[in-house]
Protein backbone atom coordinates (compact mmCIF):
# COMPACT_ATOMS: atom_id res chain seq x y z
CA UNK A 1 8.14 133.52 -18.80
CA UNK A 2 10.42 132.66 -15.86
CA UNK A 3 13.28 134.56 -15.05
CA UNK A 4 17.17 133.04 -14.43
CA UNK A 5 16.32 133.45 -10.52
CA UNK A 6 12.91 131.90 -10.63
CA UNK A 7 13.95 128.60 -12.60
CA UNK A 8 17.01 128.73 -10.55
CA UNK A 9 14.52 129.06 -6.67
CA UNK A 10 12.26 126.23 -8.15
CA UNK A 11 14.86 124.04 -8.78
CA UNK A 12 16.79 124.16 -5.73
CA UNK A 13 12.95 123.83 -4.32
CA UNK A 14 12.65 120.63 -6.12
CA UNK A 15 15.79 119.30 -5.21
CA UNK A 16 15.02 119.63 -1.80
CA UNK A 17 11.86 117.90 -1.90
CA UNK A 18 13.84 115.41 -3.85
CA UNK A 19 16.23 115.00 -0.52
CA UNK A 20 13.65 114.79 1.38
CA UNK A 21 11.47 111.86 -0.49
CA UNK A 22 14.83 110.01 -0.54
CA UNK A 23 15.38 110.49 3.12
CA UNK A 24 11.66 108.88 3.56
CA UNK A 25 12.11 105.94 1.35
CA UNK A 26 15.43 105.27 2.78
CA UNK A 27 13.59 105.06 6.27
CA UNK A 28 10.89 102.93 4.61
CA UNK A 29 12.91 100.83 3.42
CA UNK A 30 14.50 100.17 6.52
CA UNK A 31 11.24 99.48 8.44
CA UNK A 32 10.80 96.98 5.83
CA UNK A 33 13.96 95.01 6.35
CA UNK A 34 12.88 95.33 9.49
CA UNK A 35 9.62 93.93 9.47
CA UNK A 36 11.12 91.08 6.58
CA UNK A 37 13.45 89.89 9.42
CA UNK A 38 10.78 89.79 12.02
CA UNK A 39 8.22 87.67 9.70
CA UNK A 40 11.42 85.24 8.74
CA UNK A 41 12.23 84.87 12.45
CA UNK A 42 7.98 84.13 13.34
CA UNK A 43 8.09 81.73 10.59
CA UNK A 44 11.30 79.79 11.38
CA UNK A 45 9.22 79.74 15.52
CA UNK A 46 6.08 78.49 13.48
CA UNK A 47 7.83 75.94 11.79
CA UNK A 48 9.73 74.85 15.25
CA UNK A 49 6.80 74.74 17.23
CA UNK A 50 5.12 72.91 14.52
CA UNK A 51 7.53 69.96 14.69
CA UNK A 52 7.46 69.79 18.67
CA UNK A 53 3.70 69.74 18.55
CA UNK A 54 4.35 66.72 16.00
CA UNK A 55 6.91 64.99 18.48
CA UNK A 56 4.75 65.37 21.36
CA UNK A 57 1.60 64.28 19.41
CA UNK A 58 4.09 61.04 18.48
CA UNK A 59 5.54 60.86 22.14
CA UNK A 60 1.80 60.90 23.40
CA UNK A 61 0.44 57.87 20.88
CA UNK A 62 3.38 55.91 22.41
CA UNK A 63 2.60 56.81 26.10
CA UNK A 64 -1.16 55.76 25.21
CA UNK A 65 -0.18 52.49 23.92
CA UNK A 66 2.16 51.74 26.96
CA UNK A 67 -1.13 52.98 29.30
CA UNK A 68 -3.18 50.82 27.61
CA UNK A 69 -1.40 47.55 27.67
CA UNK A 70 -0.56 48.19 31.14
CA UNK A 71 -4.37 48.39 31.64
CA UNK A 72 -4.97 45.67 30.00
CA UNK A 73 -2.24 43.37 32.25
CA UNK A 74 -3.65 44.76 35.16
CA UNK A 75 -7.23 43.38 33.85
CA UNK A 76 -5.96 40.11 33.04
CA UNK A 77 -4.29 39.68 36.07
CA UNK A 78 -7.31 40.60 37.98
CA UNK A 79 -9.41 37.72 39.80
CA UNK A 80 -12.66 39.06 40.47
CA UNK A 81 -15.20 39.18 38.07
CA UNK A 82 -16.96 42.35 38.96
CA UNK A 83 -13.81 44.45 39.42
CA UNK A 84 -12.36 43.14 35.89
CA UNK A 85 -15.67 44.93 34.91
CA UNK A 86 -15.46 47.71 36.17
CA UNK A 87 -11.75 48.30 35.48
CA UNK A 88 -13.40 47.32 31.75
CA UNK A 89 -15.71 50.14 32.15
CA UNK A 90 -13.57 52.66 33.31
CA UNK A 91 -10.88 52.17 30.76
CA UNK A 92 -13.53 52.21 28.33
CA UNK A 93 -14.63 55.42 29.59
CA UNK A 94 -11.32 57.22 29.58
CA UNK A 95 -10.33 55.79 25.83
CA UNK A 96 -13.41 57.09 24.35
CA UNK A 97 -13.36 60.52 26.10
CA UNK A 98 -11.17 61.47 23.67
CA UNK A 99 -10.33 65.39 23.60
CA UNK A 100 -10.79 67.38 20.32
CA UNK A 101 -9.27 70.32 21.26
CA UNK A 102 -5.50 71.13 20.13
């Protein structure tokens, strides 16, 4: 059986191991926060870089088109034969070398 001043060393014991796991979680929990604001700010650049990869992916379809048609006015206005051809041959080249790659 315990005595009054064992029970009474224990529990001041335990209640400083209690302080102490309270300091830690506080400290945990703040690394958390921490580490919740960091993924909410890497998702709000995700989702911003997402939409100006969409915009540019737009902005280049349009610049293609534009490319193209000038391309193809330059052919049309072209006289000779055999450099209509090979302006042909060329454009086909570049249009169907077509980059996969993002």
């Amino acid at each position: 059986m315990m005595t009054k001043w064992e029970l009474k060393e224990q529990l001041e014991s335990l209640r400083e191991t209690n302080s102490k796991l309270t300091e830690a979680n506080l400290v945990i929990a703040k690394q958390l926060e921490n580490l919740w604001s960091e993924v909410g700010y890497k998702n709000d650049r995700v989702r911003d870089l997402t939409y100006e990869v969409s915009e540019l992916k737009t902005e280049n379809k349009q610049l293609k088109y534009k490319w193209k048609k000038c391309i193809a006015d330059k052919w049309t206005r072209s006289e000779d034969q055999e450099t209509k051809d090979a302006e042909l041959e060329r454009l086909h080249k570049i249009l169907n070398d077509e980059r996969t790659d993002n």
